[in-house]
PDB file of N, CA and C in Angstrom:
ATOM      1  N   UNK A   1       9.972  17.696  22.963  1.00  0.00           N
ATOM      2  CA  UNK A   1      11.193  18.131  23.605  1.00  0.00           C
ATOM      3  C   UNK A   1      12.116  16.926  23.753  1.00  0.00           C
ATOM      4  N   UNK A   2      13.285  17.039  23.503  1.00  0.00           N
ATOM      5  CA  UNK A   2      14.380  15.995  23.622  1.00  0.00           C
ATOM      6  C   UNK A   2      15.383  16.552  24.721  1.00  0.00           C
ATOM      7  N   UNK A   3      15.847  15.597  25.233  1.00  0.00           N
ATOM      8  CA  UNK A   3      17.433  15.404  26.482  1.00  0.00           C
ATOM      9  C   UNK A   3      17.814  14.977  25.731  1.00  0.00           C
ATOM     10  N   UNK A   4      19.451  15.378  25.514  1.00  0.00           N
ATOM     11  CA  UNK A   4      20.622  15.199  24.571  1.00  0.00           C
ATOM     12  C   UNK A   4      21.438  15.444  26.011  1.00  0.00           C
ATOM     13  N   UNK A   5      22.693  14.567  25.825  1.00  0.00           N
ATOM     14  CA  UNK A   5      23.232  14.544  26.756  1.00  0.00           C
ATOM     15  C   UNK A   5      24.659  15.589  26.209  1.00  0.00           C
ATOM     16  N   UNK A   6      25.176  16.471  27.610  1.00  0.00           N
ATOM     17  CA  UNK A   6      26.012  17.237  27.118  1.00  0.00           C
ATOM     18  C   UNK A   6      27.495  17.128  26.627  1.00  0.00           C
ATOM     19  N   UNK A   7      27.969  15.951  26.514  1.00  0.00           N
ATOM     20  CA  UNK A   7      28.760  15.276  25.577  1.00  0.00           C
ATOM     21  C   UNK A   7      28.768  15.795  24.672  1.00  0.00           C
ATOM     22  N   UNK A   8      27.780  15.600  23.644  1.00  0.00           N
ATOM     23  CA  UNK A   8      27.941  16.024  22.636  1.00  0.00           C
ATOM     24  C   UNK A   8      27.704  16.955  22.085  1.00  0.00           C
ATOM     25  N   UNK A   9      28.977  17.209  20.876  1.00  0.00           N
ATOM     26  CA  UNK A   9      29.632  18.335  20.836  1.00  0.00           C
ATOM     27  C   UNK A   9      28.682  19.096  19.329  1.00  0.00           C
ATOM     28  N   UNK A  10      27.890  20.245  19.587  1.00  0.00           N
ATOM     29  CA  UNK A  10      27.360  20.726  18.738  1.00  0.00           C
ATOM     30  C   UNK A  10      28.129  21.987  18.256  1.00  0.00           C
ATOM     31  N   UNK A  11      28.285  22.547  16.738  1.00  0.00           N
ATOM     32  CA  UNK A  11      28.685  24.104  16.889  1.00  0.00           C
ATOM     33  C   UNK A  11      27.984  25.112  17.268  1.00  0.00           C
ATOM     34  N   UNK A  12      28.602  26.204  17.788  1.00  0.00           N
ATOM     35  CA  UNK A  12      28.217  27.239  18.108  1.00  0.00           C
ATOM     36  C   UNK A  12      27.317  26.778  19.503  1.00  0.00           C
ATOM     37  N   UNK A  13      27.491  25.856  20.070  1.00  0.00           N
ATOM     38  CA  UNK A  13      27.438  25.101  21.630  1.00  0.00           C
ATOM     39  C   UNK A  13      26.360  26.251  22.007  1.00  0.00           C
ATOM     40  N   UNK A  14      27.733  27.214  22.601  1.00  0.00           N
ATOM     41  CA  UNK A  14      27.560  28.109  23.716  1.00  0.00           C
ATOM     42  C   UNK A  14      26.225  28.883  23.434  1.00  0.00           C
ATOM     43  N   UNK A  15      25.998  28.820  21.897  1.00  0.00           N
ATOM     44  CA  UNK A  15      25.181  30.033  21.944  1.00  0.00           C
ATOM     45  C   UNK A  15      23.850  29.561  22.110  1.00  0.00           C
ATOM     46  N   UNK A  16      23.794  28.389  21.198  1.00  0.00           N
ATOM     47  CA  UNK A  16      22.199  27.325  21.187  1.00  0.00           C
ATOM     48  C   UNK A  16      22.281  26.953  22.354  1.00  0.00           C
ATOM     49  N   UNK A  17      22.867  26.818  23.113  1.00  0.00           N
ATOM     50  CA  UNK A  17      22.476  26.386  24.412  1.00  0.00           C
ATOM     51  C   UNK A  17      22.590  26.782  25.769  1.00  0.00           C
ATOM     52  N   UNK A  18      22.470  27.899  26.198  1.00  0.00           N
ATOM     53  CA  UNK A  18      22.524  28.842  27.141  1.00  0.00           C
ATOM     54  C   UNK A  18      22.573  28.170  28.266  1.00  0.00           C
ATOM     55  N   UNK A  19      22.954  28.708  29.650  1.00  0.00           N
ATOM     56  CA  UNK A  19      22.863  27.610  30.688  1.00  0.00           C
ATOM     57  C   UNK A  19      21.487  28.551  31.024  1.00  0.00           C
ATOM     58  N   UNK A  20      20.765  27.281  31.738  1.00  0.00           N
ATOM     59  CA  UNK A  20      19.632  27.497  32.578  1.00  0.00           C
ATOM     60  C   UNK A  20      18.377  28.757  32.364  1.00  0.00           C
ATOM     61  N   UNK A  21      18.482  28.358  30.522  1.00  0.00           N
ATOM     62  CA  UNK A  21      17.549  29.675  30.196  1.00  0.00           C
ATOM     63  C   UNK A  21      16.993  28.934  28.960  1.00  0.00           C
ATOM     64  N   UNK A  22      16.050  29.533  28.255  1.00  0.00           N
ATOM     65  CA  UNK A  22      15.731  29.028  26.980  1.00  0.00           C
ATOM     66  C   UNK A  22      16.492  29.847  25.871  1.00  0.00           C
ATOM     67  N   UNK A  23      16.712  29.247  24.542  1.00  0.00           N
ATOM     68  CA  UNK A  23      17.261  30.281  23.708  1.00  0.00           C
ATOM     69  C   UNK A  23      16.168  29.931  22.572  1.00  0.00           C
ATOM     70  N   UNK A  24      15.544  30.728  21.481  1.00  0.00           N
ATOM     71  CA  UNK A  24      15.080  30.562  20.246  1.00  0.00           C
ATOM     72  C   UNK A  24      15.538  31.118  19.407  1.00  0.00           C
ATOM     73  N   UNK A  25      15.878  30.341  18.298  1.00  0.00           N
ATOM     74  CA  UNK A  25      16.397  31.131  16.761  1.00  0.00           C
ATOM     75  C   UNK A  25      15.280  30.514  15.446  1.00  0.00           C
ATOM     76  N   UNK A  26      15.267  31.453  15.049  1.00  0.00           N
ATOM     77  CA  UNK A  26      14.753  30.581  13.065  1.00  0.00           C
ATOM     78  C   UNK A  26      15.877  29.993  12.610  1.00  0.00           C
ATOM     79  N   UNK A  27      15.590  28.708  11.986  1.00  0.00           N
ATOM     80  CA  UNK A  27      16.774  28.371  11.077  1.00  0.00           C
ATOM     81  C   UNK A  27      16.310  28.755   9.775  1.00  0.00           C
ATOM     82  N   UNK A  28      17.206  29.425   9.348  1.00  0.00           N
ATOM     83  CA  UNK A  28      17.119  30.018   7.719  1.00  0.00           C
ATOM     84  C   UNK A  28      16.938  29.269   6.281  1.00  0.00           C
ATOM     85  N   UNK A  29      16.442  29.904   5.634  1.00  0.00           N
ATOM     86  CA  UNK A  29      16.039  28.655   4.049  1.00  0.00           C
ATOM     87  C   UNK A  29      17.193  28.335   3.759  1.00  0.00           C
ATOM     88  N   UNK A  30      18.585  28.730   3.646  1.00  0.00           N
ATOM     89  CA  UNK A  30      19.682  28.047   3.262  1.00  0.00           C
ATOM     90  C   UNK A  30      19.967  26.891   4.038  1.00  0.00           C
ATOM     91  N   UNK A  31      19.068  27.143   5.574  1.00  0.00           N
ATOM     92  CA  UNK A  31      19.842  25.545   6.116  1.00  0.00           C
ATOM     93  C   UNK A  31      18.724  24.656   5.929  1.00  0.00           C
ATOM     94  N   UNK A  32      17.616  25.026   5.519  1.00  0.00           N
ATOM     95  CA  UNK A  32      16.443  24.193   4.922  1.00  0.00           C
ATOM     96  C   UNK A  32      16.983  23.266   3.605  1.00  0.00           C
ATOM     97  N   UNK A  33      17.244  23.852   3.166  1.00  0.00           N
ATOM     98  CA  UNK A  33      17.298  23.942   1.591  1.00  0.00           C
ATOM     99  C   UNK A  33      18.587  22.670   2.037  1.00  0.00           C
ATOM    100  N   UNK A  34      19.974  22.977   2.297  1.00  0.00           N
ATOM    101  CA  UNK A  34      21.480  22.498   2.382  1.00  0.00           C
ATOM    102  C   UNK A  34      21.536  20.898   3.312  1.00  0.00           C
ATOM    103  N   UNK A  35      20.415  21.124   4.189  1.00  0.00           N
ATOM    104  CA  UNK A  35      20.104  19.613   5.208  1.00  0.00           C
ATOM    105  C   UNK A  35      19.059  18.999   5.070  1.00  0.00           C
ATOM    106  N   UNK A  36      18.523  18.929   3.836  1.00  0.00           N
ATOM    107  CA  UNK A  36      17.419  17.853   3.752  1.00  0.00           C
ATOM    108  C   UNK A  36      17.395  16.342   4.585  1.00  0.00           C
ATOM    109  N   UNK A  37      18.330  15.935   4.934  1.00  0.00           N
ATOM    110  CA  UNK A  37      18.200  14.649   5.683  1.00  0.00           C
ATOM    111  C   UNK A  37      18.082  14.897   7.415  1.00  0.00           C
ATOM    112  N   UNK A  38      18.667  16.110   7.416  1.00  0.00           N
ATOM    113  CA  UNK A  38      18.387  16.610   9.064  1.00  0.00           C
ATOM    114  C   UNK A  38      17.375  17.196   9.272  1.00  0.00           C
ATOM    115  N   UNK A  39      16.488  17.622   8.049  1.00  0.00           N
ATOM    116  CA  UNK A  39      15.177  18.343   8.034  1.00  0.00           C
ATOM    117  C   UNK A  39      14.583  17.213   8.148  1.00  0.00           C
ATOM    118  N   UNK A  40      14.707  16.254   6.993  1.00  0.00           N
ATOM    119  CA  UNK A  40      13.338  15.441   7.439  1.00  0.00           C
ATOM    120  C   UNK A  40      13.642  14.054   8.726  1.00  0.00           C
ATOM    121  N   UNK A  41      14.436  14.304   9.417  1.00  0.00           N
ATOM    122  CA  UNK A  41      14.688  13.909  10.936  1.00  0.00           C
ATOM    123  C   UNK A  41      13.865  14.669  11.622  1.00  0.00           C
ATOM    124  N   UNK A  42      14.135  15.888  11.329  1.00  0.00           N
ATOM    125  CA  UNK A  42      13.776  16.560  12.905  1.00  0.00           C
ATOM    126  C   UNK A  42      12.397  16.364  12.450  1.00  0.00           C
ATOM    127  N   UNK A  43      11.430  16.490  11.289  1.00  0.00           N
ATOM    128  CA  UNK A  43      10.252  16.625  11.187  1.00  0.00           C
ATOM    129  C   UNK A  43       9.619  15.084  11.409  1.00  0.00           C
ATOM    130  N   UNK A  44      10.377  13.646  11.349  1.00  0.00           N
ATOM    131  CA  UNK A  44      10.204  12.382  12.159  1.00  0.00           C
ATOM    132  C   UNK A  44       9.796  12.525  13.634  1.00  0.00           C
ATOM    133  N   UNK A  45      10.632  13.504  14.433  1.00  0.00           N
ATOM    134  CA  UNK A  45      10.692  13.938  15.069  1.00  0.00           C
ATOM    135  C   UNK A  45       9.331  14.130  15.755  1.00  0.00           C
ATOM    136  N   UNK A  46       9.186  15.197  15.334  1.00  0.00           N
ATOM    137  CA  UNK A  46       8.059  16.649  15.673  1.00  0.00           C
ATOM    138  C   UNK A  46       7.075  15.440  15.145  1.00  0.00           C
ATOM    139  N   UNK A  47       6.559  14.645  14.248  1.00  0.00           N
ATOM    140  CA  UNK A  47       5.205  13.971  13.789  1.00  0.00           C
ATOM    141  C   UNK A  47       5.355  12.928  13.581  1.00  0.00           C
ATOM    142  N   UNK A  48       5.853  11.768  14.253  1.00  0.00           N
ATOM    143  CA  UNK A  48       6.508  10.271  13.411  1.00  0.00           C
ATOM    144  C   UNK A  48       5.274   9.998  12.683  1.00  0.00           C
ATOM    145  N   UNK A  49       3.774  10.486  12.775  1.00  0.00           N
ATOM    146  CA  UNK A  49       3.025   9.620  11.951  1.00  0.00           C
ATOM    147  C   UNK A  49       2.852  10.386  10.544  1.00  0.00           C
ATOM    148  N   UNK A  50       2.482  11.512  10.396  1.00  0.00           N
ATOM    149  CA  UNK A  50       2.531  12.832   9.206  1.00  0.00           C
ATOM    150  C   UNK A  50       3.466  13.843   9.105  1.00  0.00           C
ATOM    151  N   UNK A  51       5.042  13.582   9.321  1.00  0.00           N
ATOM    152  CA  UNK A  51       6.020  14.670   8.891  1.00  0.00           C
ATOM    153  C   UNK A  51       5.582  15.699   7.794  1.00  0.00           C
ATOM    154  N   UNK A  52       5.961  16.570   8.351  1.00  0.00           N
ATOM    155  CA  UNK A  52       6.109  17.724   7.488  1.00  0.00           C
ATOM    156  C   UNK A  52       7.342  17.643   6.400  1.00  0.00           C
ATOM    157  N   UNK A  53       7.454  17.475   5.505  1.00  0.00           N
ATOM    158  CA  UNK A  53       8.896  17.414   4.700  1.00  0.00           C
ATOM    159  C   UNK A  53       9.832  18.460   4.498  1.00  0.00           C
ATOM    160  N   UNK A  54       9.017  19.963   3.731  1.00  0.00           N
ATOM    161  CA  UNK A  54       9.447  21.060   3.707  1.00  0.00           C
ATOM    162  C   UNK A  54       9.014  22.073   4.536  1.00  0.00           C
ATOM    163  N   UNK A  55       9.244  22.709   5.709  1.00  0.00           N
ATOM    164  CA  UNK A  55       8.515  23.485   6.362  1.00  0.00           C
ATOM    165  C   UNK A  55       9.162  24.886   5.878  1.00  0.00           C
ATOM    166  N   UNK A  56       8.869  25.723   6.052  1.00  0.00           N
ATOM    167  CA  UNK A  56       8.880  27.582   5.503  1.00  0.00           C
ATOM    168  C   UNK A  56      10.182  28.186   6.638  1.00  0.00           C
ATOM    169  N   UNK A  57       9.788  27.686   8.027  1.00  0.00           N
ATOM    170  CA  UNK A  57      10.516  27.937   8.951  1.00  0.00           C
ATOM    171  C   UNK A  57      10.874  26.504   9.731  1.00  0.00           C
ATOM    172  N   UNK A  58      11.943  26.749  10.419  1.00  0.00           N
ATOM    173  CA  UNK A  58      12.572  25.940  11.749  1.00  0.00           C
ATOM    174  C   UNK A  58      12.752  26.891  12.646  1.00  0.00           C
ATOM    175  N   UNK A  59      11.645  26.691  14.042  1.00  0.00           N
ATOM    176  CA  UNK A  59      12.070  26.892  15.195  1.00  0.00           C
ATOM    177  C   UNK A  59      12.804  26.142  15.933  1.00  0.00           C
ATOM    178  N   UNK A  60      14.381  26.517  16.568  1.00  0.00           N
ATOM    179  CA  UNK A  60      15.242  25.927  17.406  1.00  0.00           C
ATOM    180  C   UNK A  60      14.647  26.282  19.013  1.00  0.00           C
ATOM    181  N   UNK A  61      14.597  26.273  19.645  1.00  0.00           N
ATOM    182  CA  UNK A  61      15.222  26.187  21.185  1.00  0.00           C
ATOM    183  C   UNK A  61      15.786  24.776  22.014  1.00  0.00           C
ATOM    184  N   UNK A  62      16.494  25.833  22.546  1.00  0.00           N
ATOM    185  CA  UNK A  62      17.833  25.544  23.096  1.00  0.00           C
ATOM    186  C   UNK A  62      17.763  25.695  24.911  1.00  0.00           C
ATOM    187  N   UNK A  63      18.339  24.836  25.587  1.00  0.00           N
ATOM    188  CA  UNK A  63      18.854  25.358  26.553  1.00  0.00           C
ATOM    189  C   UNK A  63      20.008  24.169  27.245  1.00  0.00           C
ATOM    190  N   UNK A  64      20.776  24.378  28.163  1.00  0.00           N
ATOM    191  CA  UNK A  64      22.064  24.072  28.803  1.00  0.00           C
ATOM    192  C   UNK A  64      21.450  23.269  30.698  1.00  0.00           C
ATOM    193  N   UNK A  65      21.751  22.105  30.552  1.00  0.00           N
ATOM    194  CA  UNK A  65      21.140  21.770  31.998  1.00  0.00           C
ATOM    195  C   UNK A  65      22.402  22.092  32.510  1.00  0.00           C
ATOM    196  N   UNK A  66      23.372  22.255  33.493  1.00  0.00           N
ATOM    197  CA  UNK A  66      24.869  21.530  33.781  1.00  0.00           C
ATOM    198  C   UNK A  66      24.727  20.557  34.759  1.00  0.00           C
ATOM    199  N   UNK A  67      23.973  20.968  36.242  1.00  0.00           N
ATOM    200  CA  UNK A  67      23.782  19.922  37.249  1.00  0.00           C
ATOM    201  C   UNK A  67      22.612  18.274  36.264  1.00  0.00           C
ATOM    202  N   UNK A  68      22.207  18.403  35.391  1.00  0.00           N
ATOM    203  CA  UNK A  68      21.948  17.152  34.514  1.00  0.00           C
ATOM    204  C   UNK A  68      23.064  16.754  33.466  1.00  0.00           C
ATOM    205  N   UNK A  69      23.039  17.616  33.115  1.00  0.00           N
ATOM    206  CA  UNK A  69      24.511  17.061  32.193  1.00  0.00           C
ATOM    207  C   UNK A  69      23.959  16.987  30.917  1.00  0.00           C
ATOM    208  N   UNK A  70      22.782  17.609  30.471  1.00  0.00           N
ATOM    209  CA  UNK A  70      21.957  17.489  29.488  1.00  0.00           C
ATOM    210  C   UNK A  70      21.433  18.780  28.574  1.00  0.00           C
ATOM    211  N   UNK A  71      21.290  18.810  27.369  1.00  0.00           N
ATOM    212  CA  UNK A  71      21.199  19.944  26.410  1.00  0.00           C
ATOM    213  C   UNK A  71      19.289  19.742  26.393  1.00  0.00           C
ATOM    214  N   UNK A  72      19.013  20.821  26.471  1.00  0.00           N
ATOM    215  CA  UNK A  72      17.477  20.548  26.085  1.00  0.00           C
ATOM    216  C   UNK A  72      17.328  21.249  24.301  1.00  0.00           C
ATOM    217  N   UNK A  73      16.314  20.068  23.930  1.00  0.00           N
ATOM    218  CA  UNK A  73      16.173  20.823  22.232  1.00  0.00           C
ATOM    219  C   UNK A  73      14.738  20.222  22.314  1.00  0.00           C
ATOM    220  N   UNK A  74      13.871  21.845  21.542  1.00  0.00           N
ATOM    221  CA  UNK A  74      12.462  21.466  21.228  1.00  0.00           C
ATOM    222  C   UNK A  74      12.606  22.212  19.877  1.00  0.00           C
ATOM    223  N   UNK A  75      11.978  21.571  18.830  1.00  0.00           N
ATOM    224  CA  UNK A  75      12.012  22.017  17.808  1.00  0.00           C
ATOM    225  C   UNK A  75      10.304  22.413  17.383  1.00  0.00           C
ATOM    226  N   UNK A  76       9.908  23.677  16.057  1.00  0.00           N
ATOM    227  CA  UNK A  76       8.626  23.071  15.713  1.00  0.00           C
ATOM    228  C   UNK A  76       9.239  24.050  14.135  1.00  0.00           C
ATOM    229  N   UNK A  77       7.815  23.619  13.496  1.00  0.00           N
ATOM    230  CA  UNK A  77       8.027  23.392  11.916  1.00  0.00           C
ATOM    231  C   UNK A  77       6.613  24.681  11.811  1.00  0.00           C
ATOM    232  N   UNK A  78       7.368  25.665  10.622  1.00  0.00           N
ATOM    233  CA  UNK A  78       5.793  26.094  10.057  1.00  0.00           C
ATOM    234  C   UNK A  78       5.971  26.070   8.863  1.00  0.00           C
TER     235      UNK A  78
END
């Protein structure tokens, strides 16, 4: 799980990041496929010692702190 501070400005904000709830989405093979360098981040991420390179799926969640001032993001890979 990562704190991202709410500064920064992601698209579609509102929706990945709900206030004071969790949100989950799949990210789809086109954004697999289109972000290879943000894929194999987030999978640094999730395993700094054995990344996953190509995973099948991306699980997002999301949520909105406001009294922290902070975005919560947990990602996992299948």
């Amino acid at each position: 799980m990562l704190l991202v501070s709410d500064h920064v400005l992601f698209p579609d904000g509102q929706e990945l990041f709900p206030e004071n709830r969790l949100h989950a989405i799949s990210l789809d093979e086109g954004f697999i496929r289109t972000q290879p360098e943000l894929v194999a981040w987030m999978a640094r991420l999730i395993s700094p010692a054995a990344p996953l390179v190509v995973p099948d799926i991306i699980w997002f969640t999301g949520c909105h702190l406001p009294l922290q001032h902070k975005y919560v993001v947990q990602l996992a890979f299948e």
